[in-house]
C-alpha atoms as a PDB file:
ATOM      1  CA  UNK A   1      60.066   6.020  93.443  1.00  0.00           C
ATOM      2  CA  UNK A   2      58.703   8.441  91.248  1.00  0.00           C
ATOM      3  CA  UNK A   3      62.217   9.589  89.885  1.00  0.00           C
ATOM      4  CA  UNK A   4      63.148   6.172  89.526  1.00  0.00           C
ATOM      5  CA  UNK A   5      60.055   5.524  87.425  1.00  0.00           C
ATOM      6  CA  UNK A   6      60.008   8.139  85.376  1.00  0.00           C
ATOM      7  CA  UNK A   7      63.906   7.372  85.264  1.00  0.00           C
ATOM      8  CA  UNK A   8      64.905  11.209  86.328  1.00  0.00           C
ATOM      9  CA  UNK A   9      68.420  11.629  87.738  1.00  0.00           C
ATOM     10  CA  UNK A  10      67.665  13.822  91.054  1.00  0.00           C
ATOM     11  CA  UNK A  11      70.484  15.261  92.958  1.00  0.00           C
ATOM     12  CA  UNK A  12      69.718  16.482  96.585  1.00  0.00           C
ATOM     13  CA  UNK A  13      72.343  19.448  98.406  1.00  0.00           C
ATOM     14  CA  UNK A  14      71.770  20.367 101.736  1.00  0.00           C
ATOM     15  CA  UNK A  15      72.595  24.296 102.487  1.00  0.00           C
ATOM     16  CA  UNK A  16      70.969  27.216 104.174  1.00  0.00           C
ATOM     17  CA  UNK A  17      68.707  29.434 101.173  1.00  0.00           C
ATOM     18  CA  UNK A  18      70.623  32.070 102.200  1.00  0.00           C
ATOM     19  CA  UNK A  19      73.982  30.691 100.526  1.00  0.00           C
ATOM     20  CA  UNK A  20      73.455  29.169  96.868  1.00  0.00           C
ATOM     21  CA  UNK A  21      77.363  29.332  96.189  1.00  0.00           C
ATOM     22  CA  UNK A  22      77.028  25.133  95.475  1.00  0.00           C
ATOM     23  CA  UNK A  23      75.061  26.434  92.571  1.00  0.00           C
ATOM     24  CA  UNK A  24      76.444  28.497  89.519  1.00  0.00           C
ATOM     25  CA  UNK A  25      74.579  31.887  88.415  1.00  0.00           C
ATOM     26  CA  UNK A  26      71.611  31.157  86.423  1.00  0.00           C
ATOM     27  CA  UNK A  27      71.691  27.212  87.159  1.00  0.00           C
ATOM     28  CA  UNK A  28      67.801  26.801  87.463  1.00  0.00           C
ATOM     29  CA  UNK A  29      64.860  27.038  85.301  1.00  0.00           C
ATOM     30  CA  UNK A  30      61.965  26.865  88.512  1.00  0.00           C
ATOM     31  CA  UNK A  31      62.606  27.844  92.015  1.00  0.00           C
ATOM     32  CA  UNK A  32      59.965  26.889  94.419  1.00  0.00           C
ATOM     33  CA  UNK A  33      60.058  28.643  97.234  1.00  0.00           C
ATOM     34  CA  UNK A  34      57.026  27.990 100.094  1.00  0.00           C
ATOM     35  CA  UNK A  35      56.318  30.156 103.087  1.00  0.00           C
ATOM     36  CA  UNK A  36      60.034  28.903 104.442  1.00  0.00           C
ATOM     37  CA  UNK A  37      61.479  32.480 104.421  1.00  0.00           C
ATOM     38  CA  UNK A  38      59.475  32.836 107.972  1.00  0.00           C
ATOM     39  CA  UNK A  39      62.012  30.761 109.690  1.00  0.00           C
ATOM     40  CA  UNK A  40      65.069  32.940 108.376  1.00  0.00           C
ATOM     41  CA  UNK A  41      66.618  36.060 110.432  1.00  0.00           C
ATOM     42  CA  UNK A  42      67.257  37.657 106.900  1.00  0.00           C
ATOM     43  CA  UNK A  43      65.523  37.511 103.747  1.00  0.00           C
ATOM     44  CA  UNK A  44      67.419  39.433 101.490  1.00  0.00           C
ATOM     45  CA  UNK A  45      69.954  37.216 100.968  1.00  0.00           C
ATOM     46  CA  UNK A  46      67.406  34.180 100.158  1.00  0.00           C
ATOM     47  CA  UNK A  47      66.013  36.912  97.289  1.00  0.00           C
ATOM     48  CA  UNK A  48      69.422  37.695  96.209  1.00  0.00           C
ATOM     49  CA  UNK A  49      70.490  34.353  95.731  1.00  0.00           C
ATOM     50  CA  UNK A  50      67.310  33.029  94.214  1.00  0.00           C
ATOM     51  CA  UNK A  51      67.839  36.068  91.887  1.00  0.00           C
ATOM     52  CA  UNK A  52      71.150  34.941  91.358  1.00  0.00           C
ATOM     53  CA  UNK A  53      70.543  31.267  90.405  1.00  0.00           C
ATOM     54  CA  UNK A  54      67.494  31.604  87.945  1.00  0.00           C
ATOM     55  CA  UNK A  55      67.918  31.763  84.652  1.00  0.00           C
ATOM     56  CA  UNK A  56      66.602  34.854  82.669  1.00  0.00           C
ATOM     57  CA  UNK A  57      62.937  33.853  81.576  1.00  0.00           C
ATOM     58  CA  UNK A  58      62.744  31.664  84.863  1.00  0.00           C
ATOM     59  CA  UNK A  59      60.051  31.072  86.926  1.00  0.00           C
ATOM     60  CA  UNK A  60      60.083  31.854  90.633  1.00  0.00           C
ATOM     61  CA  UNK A  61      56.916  30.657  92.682  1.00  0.00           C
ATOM     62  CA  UNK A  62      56.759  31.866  96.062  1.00  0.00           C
ATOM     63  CA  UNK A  63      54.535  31.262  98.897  1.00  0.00           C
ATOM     64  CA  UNK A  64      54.196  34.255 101.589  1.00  0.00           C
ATOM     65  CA  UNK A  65      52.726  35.028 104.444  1.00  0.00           C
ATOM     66  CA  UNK A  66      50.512  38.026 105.248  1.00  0.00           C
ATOM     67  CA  UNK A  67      51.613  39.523 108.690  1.00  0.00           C
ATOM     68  CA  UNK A  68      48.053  40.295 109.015  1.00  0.00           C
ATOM     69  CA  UNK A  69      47.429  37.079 109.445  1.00  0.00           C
ATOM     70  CA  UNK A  70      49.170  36.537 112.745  1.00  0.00           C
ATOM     71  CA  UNK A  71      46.825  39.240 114.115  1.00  0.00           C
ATOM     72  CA  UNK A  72      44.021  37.271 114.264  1.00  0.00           C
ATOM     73  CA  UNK A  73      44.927  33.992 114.978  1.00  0.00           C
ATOM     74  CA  UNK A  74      45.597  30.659 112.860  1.00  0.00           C
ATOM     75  CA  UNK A  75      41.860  29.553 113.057  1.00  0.00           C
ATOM     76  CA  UNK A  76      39.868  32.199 111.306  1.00  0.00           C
ATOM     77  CA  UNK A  77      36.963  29.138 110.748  1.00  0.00           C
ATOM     78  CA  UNK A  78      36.315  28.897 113.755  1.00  0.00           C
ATOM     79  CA  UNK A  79      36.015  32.725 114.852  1.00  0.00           C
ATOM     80  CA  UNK A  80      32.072  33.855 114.512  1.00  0.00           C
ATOM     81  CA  UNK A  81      33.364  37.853 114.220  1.00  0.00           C
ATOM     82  CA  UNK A  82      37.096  38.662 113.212  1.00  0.00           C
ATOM     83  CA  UNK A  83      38.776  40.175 116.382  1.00  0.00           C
ATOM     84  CA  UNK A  84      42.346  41.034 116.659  1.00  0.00           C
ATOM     85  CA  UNK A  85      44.102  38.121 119.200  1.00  0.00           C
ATOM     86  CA  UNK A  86      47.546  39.757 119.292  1.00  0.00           C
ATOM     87  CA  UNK A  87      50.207  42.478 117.797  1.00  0.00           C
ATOM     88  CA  UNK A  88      52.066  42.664 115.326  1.00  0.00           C
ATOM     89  CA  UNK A  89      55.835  42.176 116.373  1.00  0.00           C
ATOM     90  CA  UNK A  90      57.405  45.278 115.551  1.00  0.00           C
ATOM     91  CA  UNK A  91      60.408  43.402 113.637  1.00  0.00           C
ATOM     92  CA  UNK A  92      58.187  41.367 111.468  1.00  0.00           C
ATOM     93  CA  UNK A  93      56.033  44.737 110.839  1.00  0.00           C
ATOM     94  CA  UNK A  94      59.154  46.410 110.026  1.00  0.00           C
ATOM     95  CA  UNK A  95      60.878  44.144 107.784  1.00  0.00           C
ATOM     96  CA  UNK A  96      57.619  43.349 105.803  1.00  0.00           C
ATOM     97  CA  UNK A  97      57.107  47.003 104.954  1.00  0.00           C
ATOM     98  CA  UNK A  98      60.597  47.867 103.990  1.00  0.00           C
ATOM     99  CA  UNK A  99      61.574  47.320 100.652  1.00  0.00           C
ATOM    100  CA  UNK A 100      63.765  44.887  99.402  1.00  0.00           C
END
């Protein structure tokens, strides 16, 4: 409604982040990536392609996810002390340290 208002042509593409190849090198001016790279096996390729499609002078904005986080639970609030709830899995540990 809002495109349609503001009369904006908006064209939608269905993929995996992983694989950009629908999209030329340097094709975007903004890439908006949330905290979505949790729910890929491999995030190299999401970087490398994001890298691949913004323009030079582009802005990339990012959401991430501390592992930390998942130590202690989703409902800090609600916790009178902070006490560690679980591990860290060793995978997520690793590939959050390593650098990209």
């Amino acid at each position: 409604m809002v495109a349609e208002r503001e009369k904006l042509s908006i064209r939608t593409v269905e993929g995996d982040m992983r694989n950009l190849s629908a999209f030329k090198d340097e094709s975007f001016d903004l890439i908006f990536h949330p905290v979505s790279s949790v729910f890929c096996p491999e995030v190299r390729p999401v970087w490398k392609e994001a890298y691949r499609v913004l323009r030079h002078g582009g802005l990339l904005l990012a959401g991430l996810a501390n592992p930390i986080y998942f130590v202690f639970g989703t409902h800090l609030d609600e916790q009178e002390t902070l006490q560690a709830k679980y591990s860290i899995p060793i995978r997520i540990w690793k590939a959050w340290t390593r650098k990209i």
